[in-house]
N, C-alpha and C. Protein backbone atom coordinates (compact mmCIF):
# COMPACT_ATOMS: atom_id res chain seq x y z
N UNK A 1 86.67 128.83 96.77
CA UNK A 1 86.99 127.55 96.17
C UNK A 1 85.89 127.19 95.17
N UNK A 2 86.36 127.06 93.70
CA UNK A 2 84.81 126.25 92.92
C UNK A 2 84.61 125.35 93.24
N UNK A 3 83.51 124.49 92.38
CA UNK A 3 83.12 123.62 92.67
C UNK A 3 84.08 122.81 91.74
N UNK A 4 84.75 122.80 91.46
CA UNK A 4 85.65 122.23 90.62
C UNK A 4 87.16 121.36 91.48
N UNK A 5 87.70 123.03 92.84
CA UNK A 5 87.89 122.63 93.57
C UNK A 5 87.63 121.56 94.63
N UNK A 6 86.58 122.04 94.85
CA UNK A 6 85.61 120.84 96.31
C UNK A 6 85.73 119.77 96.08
N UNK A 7 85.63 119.73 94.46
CA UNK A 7 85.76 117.90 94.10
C UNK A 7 86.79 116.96 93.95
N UNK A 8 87.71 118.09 93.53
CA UNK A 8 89.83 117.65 93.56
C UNK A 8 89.98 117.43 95.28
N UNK A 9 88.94 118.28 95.99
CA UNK A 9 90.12 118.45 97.25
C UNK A 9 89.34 117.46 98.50
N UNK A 10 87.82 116.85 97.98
CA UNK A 10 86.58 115.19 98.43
C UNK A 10 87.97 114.26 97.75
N UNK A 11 88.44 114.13 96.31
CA UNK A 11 89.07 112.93 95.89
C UNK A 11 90.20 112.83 96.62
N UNK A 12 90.83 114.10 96.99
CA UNK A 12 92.44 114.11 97.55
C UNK A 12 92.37 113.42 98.94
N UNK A 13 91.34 113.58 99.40
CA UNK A 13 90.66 113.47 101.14
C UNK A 13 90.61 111.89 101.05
N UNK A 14 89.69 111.41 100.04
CA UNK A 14 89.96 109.59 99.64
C UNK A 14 90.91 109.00 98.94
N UNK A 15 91.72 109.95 98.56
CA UNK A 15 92.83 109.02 97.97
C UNK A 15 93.95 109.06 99.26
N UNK A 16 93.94 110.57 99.98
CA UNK A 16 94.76 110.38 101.23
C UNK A 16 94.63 109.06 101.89
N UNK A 17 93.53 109.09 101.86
CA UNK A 17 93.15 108.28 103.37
C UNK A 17 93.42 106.31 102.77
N UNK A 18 93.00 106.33 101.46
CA UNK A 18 93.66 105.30 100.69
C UNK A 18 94.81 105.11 101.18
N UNK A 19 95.64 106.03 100.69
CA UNK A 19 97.00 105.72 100.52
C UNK A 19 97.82 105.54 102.62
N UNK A 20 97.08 106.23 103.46
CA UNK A 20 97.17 106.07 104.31
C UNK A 20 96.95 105.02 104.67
N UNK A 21 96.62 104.03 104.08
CA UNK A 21 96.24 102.96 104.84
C UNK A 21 96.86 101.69 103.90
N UNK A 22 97.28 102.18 102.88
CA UNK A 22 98.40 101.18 102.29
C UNK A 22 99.39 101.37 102.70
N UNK A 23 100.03 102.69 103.03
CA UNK A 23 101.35 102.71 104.10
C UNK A 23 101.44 102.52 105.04
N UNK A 24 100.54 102.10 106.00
CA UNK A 24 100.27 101.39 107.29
C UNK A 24 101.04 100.17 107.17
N UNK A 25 100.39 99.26 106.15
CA UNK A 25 100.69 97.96 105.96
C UNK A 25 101.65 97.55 105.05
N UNK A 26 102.19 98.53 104.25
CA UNK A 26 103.93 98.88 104.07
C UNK A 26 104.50 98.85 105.35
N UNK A 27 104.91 99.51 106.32
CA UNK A 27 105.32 99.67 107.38
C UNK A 27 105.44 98.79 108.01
N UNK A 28 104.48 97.83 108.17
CA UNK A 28 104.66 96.94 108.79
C UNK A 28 105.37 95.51 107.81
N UNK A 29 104.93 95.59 106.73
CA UNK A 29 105.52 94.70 105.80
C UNK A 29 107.50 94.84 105.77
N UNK A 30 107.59 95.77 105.65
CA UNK A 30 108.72 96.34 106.05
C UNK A 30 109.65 95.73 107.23
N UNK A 31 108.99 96.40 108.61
CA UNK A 31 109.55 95.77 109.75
C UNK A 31 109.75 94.41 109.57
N UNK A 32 108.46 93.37 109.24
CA UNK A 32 108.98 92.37 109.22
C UNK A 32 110.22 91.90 107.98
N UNK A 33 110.20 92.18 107.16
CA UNK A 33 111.50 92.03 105.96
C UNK A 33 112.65 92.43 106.49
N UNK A 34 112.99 93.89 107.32
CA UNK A 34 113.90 93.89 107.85
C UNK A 34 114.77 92.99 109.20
N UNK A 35 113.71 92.43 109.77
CA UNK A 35 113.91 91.53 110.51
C UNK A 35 114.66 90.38 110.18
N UNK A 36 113.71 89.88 109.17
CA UNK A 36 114.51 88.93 108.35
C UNK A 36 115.71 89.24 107.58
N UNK A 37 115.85 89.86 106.79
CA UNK A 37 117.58 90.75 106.54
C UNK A 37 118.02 90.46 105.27
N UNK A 38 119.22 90.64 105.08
CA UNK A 38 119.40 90.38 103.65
C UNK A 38 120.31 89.10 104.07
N UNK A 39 120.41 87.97 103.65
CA UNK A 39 120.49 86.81 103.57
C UNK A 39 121.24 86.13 102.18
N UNK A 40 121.88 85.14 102.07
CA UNK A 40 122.26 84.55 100.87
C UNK A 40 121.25 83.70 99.85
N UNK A 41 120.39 82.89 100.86
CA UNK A 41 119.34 82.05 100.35
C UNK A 41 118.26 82.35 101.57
N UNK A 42 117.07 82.10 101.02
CA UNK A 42 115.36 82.57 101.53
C UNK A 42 114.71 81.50 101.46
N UNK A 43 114.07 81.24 102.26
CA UNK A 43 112.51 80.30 102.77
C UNK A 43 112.03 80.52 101.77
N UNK A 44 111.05 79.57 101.71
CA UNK A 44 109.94 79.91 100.82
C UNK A 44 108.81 81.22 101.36
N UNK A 45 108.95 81.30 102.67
CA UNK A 45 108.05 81.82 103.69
C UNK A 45 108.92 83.07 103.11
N UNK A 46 110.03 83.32 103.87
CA UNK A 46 110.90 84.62 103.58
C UNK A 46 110.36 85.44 102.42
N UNK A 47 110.60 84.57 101.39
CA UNK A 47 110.48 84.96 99.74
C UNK A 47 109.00 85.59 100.13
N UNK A 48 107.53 85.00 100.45
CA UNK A 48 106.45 85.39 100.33
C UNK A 48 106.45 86.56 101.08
N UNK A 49 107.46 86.92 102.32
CA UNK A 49 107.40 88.23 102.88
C UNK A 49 107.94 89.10 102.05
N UNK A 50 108.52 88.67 101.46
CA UNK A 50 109.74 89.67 100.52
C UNK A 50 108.51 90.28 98.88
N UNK A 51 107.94 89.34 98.90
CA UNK A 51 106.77 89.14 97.67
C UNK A 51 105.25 90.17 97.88
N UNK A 52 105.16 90.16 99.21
CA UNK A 52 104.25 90.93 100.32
C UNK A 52 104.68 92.29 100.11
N UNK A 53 106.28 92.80 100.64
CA UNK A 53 106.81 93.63 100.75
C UNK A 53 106.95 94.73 99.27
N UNK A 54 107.18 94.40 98.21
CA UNK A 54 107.37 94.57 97.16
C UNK A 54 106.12 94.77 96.46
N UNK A 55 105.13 94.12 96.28
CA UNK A 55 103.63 94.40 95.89
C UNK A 55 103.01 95.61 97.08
N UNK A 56 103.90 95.92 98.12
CA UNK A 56 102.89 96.70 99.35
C UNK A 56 103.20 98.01 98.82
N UNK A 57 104.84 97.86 98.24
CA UNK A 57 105.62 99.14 97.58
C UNK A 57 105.24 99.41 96.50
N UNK A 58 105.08 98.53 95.60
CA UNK A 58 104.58 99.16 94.12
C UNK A 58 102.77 99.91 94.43
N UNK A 59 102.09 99.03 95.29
CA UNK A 59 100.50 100.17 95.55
C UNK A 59 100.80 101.00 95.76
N UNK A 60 101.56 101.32 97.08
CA UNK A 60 101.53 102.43 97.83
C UNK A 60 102.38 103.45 97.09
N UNK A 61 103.26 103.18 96.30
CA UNK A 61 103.96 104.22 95.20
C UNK A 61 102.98 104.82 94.26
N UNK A 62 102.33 103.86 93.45
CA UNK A 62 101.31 104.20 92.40
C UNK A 62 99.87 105.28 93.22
N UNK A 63 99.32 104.77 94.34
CA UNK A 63 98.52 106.15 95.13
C UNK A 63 99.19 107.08 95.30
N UNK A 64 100.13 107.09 95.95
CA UNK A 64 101.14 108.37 96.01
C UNK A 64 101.34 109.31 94.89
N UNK A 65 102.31 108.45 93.99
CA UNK A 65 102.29 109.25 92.59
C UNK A 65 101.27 109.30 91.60
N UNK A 66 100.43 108.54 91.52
CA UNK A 66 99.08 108.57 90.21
C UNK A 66 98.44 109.18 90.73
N UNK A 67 97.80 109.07 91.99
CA UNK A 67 96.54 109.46 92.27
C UNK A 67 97.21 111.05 93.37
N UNK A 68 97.51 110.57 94.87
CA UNK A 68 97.83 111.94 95.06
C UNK A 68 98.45 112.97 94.56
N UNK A 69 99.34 113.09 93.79
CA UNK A 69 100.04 114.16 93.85
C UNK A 69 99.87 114.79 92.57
N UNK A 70 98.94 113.44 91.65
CA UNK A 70 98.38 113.99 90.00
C UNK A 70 97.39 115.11 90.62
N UNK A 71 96.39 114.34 91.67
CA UNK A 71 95.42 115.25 92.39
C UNK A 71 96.05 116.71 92.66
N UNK A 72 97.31 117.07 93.66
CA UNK A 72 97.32 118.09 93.97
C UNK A 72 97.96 118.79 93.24
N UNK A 73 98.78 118.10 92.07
CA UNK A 73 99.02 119.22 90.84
C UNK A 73 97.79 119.50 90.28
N UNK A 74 96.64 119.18 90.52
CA UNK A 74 95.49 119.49 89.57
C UNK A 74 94.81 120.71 90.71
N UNK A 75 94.52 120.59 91.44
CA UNK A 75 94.41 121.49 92.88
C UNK A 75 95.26 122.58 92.96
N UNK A 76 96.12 122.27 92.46
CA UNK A 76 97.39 124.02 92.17
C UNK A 76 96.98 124.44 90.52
N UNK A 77 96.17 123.96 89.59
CA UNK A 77 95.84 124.63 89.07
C UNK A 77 96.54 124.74 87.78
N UNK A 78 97.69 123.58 87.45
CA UNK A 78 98.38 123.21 86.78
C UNK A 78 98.12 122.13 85.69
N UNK A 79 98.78 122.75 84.34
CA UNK A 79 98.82 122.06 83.38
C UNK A 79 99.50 120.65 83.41
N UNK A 80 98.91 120.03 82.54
CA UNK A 80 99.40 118.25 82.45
C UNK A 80 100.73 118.51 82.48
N UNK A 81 101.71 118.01 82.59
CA UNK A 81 103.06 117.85 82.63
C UNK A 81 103.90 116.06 82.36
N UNK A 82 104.84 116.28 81.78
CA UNK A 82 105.34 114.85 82.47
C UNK A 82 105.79 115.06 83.85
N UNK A 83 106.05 113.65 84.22
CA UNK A 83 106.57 112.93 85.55
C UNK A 83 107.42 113.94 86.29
N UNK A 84 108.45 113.88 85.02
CA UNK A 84 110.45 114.78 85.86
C UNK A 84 109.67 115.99 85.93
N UNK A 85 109.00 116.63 84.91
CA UNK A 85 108.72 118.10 85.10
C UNK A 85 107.65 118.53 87.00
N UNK A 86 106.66 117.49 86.86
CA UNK A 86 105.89 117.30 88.39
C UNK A 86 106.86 117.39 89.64
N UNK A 87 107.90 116.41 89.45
CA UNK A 87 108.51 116.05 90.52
C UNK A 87 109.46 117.51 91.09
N UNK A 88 109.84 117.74 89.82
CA UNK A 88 111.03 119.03 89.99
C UNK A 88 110.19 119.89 90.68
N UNK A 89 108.96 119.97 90.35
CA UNK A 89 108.19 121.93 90.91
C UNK A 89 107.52 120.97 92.31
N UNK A 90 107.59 120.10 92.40
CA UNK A 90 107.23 119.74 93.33
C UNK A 90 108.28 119.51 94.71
N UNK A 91 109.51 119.20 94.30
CA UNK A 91 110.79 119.49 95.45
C UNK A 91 110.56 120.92 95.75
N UNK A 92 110.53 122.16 94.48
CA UNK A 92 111.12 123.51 95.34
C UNK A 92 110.01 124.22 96.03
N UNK A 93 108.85 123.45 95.66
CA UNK A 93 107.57 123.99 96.70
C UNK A 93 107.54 123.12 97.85
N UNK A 94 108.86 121.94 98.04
CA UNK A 94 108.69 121.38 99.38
C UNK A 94 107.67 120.45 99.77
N UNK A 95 107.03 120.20 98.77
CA UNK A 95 106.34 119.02 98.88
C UNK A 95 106.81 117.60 98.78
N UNK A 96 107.79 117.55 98.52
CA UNK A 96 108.19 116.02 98.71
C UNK A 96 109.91 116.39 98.46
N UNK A 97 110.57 115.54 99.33
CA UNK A 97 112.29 115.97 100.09
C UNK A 97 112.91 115.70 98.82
N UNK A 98 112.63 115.29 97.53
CA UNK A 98 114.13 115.21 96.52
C UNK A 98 113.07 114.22 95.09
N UNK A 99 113.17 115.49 94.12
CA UNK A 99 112.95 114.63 92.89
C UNK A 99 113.35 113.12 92.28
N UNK A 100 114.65 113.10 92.77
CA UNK A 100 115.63 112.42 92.24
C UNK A 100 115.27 111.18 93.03
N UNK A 101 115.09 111.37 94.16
CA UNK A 101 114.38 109.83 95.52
C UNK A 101 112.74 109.14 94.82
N UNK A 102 112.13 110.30 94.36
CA UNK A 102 110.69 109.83 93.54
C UNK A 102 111.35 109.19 92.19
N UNK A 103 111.83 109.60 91.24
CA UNK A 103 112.35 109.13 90.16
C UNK A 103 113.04 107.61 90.26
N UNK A 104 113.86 107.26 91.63
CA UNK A 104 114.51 105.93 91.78
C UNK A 104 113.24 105.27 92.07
N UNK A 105 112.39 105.91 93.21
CA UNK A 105 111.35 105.09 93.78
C UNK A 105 109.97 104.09 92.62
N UNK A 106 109.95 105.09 91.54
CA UNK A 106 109.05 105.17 90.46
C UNK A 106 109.95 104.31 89.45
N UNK A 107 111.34 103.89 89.76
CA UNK A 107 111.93 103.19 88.83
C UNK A 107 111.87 101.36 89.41
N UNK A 108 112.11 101.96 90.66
CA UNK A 108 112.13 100.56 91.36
C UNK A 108 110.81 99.73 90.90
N UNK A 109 109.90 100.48 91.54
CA UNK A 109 108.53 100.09 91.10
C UNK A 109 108.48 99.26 89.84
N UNK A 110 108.85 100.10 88.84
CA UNK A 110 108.92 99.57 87.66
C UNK A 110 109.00 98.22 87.42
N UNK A 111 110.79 98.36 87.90
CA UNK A 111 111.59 96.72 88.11
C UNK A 111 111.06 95.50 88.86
N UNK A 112 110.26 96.22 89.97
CA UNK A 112 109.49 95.47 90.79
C UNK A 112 108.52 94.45 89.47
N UNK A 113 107.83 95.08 89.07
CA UNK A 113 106.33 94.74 88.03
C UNK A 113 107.26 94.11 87.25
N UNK A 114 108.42 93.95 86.17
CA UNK A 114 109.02 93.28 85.42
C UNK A 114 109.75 91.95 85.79
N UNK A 115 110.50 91.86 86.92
CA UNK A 115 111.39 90.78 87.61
C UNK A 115 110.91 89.91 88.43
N UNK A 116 111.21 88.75 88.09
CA UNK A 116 110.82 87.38 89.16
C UNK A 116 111.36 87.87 89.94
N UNK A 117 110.54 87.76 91.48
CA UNK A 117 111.30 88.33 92.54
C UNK A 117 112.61 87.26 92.47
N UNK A 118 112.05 86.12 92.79
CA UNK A 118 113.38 84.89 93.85
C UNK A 118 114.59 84.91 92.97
N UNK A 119 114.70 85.06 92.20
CA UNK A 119 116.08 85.62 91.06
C UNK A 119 116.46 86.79 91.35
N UNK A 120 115.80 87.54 91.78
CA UNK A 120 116.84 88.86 91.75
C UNK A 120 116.43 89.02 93.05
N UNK A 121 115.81 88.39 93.99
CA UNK A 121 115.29 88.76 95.44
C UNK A 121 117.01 89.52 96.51
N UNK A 122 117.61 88.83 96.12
CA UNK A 122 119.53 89.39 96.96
C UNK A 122 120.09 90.32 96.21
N UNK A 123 119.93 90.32 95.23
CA UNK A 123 120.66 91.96 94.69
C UNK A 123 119.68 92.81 95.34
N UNK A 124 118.32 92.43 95.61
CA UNK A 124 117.45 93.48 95.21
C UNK A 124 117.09 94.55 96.68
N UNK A 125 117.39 93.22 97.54
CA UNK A 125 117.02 93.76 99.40
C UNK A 125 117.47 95.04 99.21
N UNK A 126 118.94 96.02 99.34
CA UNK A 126 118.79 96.85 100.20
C UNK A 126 118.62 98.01 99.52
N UNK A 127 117.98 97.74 98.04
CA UNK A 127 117.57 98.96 97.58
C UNK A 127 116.07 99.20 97.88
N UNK A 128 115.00 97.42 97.71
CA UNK A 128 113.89 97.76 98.53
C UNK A 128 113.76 98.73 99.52
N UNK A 129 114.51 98.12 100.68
CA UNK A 129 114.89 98.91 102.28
C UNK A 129 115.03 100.60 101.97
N UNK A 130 115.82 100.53 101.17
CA UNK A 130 115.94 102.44 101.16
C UNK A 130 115.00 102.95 100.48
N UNK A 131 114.62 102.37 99.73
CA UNK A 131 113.71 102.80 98.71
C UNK A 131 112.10 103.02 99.63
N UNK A 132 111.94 101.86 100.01
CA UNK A 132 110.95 102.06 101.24
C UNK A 132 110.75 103.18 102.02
N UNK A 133 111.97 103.09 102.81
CA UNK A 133 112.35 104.12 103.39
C UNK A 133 111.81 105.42 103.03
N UNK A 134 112.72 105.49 101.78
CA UNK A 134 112.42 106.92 101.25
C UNK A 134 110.69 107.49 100.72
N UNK A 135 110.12 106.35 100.48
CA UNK A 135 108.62 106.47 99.91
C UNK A 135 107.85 106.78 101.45
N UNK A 136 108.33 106.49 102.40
CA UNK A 136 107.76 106.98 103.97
C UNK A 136 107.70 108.36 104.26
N UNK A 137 108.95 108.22 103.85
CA UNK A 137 109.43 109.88 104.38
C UNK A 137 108.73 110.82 103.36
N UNK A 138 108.90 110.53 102.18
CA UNK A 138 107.85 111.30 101.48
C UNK A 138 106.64 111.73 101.21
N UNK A 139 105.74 110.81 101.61
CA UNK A 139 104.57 110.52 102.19
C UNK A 139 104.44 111.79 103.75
N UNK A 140 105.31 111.57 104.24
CA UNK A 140 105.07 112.34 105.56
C UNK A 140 105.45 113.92 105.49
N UNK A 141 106.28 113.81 104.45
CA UNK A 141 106.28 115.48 104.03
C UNK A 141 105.54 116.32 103.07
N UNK A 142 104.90 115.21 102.23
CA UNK A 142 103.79 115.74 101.55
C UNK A 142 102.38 115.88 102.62
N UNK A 143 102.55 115.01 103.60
CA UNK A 143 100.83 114.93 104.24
C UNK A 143 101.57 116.73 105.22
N UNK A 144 102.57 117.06 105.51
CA UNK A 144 102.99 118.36 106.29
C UNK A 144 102.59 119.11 105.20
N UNK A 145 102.55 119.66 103.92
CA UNK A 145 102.43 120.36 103.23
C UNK A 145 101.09 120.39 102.62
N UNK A 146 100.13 119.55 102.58
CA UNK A 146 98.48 119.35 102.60
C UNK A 146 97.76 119.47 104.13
N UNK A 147 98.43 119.29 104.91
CA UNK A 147 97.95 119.86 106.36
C UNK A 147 97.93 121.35 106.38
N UNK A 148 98.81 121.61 105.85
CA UNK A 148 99.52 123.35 105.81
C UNK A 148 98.22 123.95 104.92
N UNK A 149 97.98 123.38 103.88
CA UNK A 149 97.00 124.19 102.51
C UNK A 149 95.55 123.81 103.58
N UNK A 150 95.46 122.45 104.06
CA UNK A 150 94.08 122.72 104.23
C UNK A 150 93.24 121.44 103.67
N UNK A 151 94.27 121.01 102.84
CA UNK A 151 93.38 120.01 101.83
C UNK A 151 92.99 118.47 102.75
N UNK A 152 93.86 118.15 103.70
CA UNK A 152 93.19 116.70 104.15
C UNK A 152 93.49 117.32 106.04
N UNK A 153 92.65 116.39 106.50
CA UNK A 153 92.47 116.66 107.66
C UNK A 153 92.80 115.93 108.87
N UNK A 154 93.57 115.77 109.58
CA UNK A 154 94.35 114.88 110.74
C UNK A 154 93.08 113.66 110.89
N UNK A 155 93.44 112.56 110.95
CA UNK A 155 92.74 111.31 111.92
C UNK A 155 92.39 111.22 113.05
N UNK A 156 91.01 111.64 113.32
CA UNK A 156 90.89 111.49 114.79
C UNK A 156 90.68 109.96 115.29
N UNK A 157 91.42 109.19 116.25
CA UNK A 157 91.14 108.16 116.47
C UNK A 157 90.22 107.76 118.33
């Protein structure tokens, strides 16, 4: 490994563990939103969970995609690329379950950062929810496939 390596694969180790710990509190941001449900009209309280929920998704998307996975395309040794081109070589090496789930997720995001939530807060629930969803699951199949290489190392608690 160079030393070039060591230093992609110290940042990957702190951005893991970053991002591990913004999806913690996704998760839980989550549970509670689902609890509450999709609804016609929202609390003010509701709305601030829903406001919670949505800012927990756009971090934890942006570590995921900016920082980890820019990291481990840089760690495989790979040229800059755009986004679609990353995502694609990144489904058939099995690092993350479906291009096409990162691409909505990275869109949502988007919409997230542009839209007053409380206006579009009821169209918007149950694509949050899946979308969530899907940024979990991805997360957990990329940390199976960096367990596998070597690059980050289980939590001992």
């Amino acid at each position: 490994m160079t030393s070039r390596d060591k230093e992609l694969a110290a940042l990957l180790e702190k951005e893991w563990m970053l991002l591990q710990q913004s999806s913690d509190t996704l998760k839980l941001s989550l549970s509670k939103c689902q609890s509450i449900g999709i609804k016609e009209l929202y609390t003010f309280e509701e709305q601030e969970s829903f406001d919670s929920l949505t800012s927990k998704f756009a971090r934890t998307s942006d570590i995921y995609i900016q920082k980890v996975l820019r990291t481990v395309w840089s760690l495989l040794h790979e040229p800059t690329v755009p986004f679609i081109d990353l995502v694609n070589r990144f489904e058939k090496e099995s690092l993350i379950p479906s291009a096409d789930k990162l691409i909505e997720i990275r869109d949502l995001r988007n919409q997230i950062a542009h839209e007053y939530l409380p206006e579009v807060l009821k169209a918007m629930v149950p694509e949050i929810f899946t979308r969530t969803t899907d940024l979990i699951s991805a997360i957990a199949i990329t940390e199976s496939f960096l367990h596998q290489r070597g690059w980050i190392h289980p939590v001992l608690s």
